[in-house]
PDB file of N, CA and C in Angstrom:
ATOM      1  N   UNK A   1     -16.717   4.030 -13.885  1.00  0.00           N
ATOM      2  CA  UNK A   1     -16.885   5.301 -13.243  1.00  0.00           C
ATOM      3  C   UNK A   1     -15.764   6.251 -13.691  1.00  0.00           C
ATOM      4  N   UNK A   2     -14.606   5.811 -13.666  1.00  0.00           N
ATOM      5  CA  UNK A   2     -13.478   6.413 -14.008  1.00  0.00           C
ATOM      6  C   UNK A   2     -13.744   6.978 -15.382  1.00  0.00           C
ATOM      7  N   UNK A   3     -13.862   6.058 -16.395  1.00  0.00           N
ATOM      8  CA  UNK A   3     -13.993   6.386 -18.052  1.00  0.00           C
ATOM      9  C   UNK A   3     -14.769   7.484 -18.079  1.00  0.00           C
ATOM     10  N   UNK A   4     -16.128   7.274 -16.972  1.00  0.00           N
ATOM     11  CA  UNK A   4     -17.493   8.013 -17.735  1.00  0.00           C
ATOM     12  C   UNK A   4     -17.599   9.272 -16.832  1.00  0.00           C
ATOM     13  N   UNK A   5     -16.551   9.474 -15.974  1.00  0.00           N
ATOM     14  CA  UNK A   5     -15.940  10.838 -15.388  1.00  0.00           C
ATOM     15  C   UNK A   5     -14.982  11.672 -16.331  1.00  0.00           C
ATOM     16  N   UNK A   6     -14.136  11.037 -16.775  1.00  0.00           N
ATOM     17  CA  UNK A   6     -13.149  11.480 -17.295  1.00  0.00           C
ATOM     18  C   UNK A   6     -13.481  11.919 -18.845  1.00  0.00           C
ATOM     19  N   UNK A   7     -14.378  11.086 -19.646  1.00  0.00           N
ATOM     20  CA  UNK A   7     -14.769  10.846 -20.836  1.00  0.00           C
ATOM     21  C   UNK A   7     -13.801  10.088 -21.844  1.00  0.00           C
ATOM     22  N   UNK A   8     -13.047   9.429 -21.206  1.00  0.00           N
ATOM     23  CA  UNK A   8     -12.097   8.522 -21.939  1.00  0.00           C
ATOM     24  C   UNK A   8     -13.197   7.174 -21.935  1.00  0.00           C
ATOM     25  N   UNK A   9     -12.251   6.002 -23.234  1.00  0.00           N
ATOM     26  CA  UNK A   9     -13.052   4.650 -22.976  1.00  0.00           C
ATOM     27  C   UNK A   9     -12.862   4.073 -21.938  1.00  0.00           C
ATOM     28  N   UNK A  10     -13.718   3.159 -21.676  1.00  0.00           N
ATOM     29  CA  UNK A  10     -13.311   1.943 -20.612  1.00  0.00           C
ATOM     30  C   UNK A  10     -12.671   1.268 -21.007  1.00  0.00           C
ATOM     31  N   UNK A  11     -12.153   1.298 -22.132  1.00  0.00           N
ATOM     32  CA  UNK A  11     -10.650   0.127 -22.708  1.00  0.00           C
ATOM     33  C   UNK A  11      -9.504   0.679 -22.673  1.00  0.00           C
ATOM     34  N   UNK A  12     -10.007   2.370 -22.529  1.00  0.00           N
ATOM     35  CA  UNK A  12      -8.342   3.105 -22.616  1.00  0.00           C
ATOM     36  C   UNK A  12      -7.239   2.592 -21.198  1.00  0.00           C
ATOM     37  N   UNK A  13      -6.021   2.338 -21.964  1.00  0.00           N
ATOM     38  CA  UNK A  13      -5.096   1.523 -20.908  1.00  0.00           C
ATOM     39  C   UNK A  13      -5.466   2.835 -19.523  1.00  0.00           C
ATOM     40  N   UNK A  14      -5.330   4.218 -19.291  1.00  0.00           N
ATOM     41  CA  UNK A  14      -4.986   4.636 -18.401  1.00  0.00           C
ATOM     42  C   UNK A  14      -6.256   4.700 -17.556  1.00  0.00           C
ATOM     43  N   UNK A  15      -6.911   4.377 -18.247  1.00  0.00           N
ATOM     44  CA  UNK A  15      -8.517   4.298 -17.588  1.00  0.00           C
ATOM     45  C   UNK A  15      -8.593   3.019 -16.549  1.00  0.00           C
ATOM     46  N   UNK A  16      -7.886   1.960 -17.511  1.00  0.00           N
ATOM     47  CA  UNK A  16      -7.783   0.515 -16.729  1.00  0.00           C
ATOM     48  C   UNK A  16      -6.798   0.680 -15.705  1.00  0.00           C
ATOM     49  N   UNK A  17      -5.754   1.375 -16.004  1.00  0.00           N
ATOM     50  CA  UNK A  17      -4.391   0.981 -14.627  1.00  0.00           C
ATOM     51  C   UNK A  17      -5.085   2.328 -13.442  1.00  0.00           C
ATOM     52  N   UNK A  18      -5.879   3.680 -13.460  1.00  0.00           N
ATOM     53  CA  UNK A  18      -6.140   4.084 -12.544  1.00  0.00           C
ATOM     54  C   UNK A  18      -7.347   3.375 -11.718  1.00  0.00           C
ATOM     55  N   UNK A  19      -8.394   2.236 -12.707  1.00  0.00           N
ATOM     56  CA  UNK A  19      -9.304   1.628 -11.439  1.00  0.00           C
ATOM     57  C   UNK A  19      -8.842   0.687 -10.922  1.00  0.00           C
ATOM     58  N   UNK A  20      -7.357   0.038 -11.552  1.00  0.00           N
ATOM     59  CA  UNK A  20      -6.022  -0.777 -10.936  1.00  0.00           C
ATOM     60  C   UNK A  20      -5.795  -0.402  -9.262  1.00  0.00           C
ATOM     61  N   UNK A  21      -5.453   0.881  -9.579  1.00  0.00           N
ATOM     62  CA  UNK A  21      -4.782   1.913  -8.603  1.00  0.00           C
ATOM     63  C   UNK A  21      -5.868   1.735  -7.429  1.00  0.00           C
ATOM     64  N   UNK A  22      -6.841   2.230  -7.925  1.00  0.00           N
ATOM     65  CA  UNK A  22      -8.200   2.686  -6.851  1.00  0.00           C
ATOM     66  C   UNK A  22      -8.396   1.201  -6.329  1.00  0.00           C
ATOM     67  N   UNK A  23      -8.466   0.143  -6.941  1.00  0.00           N
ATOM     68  CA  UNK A  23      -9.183  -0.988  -6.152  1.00  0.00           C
ATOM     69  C   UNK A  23      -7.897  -1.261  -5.327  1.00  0.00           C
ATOM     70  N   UNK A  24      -6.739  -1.687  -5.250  1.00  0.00           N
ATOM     71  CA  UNK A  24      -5.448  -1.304  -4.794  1.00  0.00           C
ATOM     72  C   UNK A  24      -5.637  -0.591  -3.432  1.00  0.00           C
ATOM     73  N   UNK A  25      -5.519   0.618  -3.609  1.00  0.00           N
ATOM     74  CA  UNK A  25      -5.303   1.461  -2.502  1.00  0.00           C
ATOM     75  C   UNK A  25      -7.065   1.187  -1.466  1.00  0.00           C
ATOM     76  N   UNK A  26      -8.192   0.572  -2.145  1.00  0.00           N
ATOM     77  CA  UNK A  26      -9.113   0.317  -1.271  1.00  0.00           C
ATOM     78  C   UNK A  26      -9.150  -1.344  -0.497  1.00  0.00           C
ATOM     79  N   UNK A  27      -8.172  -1.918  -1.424  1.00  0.00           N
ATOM     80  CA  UNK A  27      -7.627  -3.309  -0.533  1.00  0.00           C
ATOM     81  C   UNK A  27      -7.348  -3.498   0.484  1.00  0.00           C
ATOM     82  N   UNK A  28      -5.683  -2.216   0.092  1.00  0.00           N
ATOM     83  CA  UNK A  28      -4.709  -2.267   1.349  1.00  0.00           C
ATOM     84  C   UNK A  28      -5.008  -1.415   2.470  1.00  0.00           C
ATOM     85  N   UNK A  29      -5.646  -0.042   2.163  1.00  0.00           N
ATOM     86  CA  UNK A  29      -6.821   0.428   3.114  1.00  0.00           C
ATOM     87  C   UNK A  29      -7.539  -1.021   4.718  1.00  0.00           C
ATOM     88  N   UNK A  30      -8.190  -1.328   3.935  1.00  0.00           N
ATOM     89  CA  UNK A  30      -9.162  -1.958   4.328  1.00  0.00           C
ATOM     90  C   UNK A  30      -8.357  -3.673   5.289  1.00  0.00           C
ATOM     91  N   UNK A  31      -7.645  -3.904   4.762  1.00  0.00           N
ATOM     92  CA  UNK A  31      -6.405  -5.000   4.824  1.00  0.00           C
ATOM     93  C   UNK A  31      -5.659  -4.234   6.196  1.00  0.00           C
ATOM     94  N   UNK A  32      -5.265  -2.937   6.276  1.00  0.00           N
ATOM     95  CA  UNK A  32      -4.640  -1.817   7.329  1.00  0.00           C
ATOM     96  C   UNK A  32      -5.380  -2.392   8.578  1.00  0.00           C
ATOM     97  N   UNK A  33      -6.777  -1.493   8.036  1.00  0.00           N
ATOM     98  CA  UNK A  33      -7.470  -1.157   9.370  1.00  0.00           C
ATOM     99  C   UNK A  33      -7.762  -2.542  10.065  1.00  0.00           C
ATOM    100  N   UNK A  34      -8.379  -3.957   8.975  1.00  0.00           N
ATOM    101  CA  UNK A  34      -8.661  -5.235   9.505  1.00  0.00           C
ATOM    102  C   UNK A  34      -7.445  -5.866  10.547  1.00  0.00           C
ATOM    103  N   UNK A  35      -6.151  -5.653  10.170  1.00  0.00           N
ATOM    104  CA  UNK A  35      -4.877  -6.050  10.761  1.00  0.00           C
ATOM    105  C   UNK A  35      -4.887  -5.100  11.870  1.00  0.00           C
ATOM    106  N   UNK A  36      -5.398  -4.645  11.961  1.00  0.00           N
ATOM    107  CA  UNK A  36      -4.720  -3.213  13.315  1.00  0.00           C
ATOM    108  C   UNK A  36      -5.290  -4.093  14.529  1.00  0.00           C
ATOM    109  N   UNK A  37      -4.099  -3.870  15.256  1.00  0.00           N
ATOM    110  CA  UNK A  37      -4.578  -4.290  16.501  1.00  0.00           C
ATOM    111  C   UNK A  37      -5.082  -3.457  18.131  1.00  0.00           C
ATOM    112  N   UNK A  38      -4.805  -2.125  17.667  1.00  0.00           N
ATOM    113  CA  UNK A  38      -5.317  -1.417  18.654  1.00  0.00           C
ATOM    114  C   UNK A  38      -6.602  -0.647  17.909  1.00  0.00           C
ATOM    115  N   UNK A  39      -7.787  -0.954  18.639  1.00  0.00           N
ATOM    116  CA  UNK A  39      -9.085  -0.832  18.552  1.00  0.00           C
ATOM    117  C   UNK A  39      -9.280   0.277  18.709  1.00  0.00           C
ATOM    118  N   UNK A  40      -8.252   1.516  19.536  1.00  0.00           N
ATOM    119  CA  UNK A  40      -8.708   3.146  19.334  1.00  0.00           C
ATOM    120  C   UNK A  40      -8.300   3.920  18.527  1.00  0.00           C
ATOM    121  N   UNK A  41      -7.280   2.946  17.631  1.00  0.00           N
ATOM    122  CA  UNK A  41      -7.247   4.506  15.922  1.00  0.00           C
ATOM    123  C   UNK A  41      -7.774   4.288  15.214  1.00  0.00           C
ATOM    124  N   UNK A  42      -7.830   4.996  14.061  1.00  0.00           N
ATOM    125  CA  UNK A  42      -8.345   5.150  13.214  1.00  0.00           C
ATOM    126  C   UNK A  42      -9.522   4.686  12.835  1.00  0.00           C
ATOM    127  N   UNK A  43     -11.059   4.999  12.318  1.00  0.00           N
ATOM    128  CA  UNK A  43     -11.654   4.533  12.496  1.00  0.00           C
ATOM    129  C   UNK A  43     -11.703   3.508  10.857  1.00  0.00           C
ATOM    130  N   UNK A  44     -12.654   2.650  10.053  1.00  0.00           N
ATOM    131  CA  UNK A  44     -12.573   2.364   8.904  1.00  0.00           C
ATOM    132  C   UNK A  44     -12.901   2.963   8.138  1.00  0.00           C
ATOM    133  N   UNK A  45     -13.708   4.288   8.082  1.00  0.00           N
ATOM    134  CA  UNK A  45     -14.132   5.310   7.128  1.00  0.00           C
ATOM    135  C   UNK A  45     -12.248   6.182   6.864  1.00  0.00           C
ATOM    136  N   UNK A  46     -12.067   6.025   8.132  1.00  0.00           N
ATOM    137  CA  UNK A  46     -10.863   7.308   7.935  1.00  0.00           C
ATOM    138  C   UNK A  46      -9.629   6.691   7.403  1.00  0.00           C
ATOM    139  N   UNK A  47      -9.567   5.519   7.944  1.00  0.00           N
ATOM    140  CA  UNK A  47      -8.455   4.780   6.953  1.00  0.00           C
ATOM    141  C   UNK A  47      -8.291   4.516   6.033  1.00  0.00           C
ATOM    142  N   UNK A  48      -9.730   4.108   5.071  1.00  0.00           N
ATOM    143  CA  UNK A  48      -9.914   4.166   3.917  1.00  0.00           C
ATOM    144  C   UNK A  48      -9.475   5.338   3.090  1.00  0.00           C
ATOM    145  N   UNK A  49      -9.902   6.357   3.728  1.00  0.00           N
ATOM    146  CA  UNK A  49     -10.211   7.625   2.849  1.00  0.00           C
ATOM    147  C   UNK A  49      -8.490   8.133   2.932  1.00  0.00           C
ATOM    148  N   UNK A  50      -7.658   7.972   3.868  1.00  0.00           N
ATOM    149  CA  UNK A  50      -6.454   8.296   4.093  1.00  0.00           C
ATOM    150  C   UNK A  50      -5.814   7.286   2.822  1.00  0.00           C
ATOM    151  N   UNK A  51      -6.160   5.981   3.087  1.00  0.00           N
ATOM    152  CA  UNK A  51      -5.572   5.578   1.743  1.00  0.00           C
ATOM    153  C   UNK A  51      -5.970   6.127   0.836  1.00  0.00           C
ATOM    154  N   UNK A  52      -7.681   6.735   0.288  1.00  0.00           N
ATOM    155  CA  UNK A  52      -7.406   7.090  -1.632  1.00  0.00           C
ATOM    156  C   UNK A  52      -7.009   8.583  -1.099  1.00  0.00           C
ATOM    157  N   UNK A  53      -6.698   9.059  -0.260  1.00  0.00           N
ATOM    158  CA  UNK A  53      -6.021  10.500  -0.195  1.00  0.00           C
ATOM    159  C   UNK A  53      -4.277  10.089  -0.957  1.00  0.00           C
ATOM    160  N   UNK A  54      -4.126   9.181  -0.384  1.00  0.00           N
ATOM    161  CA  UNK A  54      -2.591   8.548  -1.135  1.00  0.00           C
ATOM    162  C   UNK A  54      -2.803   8.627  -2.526  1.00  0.00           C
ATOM    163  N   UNK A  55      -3.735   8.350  -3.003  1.00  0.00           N
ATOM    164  CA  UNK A  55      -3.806   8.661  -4.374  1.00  0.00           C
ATOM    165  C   UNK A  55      -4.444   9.434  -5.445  1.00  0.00           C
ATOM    166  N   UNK A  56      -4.760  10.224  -5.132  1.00  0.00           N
ATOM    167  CA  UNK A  56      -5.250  11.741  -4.939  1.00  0.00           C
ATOM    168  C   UNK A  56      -4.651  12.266  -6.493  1.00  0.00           C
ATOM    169  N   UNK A  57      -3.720  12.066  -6.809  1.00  0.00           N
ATOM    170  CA  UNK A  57      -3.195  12.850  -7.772  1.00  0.00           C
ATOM    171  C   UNK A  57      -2.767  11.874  -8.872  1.00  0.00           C
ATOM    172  N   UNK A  58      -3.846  10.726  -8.713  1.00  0.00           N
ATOM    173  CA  UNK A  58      -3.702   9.256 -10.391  1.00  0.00           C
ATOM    174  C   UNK A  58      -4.763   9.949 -11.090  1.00  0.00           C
ATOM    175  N   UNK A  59      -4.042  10.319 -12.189  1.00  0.00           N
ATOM    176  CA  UNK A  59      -4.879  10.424 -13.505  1.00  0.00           C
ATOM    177  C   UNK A  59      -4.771  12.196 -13.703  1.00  0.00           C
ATOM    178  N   UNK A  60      -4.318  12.977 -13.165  1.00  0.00           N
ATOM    179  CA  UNK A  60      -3.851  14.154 -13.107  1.00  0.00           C
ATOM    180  C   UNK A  60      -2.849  14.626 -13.949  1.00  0.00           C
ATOM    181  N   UNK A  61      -2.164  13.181 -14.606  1.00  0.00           N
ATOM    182  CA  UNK A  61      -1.492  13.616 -15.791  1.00  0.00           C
ATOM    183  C   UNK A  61      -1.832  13.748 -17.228  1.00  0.00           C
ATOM    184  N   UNK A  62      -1.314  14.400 -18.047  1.00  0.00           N
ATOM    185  CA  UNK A  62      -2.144  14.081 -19.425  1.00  0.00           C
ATOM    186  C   UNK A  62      -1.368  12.657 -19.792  1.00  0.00           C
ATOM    187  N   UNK A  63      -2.718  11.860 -20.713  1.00  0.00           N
ATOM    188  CA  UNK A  63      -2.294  10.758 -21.150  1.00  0.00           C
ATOM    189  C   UNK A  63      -2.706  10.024 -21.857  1.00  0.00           C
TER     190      UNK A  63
END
């Protein structure tokens, strides 16, 4: 998805370390909300999305 957004290859290294990044930040996301122990924040859509908001600005560099 990344490559064929961007128009880089799917072998290009920065192509590989930003779906690094993304599966990453949708782990520990998801890892957050499962560990939480109070049942009235955040919901799992919003925690998620708060995590790839954390990363919001991978691949924004030239490279």
């Amino acid at each position: 998805m990344i490559a064929t957004r961007t128009g880089r290859p799917a072998g290009d290294l920065a192509v590989r370390v930003e779906a690094g990044v993304l599966n990453t930040a949708l782990r520990i996301g998801v890892e957050d909300w499962a560990l939480r122990s109070d049942a009235a924040g955040p919901s799992f859509a919003e925690t998620v999305t708060r995590a790839l908001r954390m990363i919001g600005g991978v691949g924004d560099t030239a490279g």
